[in-house]
Protein backbone atom coordinates (compact mmCIF):
# COMPACT_ATOMS: atom_id res chain seq x y z
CA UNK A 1 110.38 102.26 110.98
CA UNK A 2 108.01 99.50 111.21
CA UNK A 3 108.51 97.15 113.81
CA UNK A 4 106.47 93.77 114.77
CA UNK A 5 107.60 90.85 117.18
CA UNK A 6 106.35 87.53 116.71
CA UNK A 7 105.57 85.71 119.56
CA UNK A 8 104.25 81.71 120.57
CA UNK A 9 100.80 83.75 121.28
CA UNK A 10 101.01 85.34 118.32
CA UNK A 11 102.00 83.01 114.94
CA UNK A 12 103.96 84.21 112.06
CA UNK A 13 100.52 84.71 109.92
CA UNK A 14 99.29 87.07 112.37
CA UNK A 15 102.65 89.11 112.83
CA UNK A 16 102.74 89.15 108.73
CA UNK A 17 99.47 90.58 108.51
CA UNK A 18 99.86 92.86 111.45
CA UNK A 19 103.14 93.95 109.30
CA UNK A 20 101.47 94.48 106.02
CA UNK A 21 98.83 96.59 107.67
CA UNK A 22 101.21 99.10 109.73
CA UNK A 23 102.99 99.26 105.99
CA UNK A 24 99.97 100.55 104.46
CA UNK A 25 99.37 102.89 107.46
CA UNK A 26 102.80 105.08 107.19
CA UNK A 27 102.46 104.97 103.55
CA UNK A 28 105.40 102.68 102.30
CA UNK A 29 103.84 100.78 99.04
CA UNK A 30 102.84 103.91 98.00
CA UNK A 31 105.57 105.51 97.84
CA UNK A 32 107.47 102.36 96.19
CA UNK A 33 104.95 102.75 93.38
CA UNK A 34 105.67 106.29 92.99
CA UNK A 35 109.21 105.41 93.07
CA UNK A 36 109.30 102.18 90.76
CA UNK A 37 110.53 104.47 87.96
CA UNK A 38 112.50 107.50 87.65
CA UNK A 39 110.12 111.02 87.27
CA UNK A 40 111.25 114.05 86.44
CA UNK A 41 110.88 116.96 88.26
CA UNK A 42 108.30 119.09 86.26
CA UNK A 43 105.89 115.36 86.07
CA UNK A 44 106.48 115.45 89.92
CA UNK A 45 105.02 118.99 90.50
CA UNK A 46 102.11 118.67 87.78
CA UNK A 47 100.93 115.18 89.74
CA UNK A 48 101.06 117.27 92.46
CA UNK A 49 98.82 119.70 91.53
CA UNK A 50 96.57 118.04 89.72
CA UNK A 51 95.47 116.14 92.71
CA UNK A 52 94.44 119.04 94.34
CA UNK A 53 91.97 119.93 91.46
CA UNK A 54 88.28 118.28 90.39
């Protein structure tokens, strides 16, 4: 869980962009990209593997 206070120090802007980053760091868009649409299964575990390969 991602958690970021805003304080008077610290603005809004800064606690957004402090947000977005720490987002991008545990992975979160990414997997709402992967999750946007329904995948089956079997096109799960052939993305899979083929990332491992050149």
């Amino acid at each position: 869980m991602v958690e970021v206070r805003v304080t008077d120090k610290h603005g809004f802007e800064k606690a957004l962009r402090i947000f977005k980053k720490l987002c991008q760091r545990e992975g979160f868009l990414v997997e709402l990209k992967e999750r946007r649409f329904y995948s089956k299964p079997s096109e799960r575990k052939r993305k899979k593997g083929k990332g491992g390969r050149s």
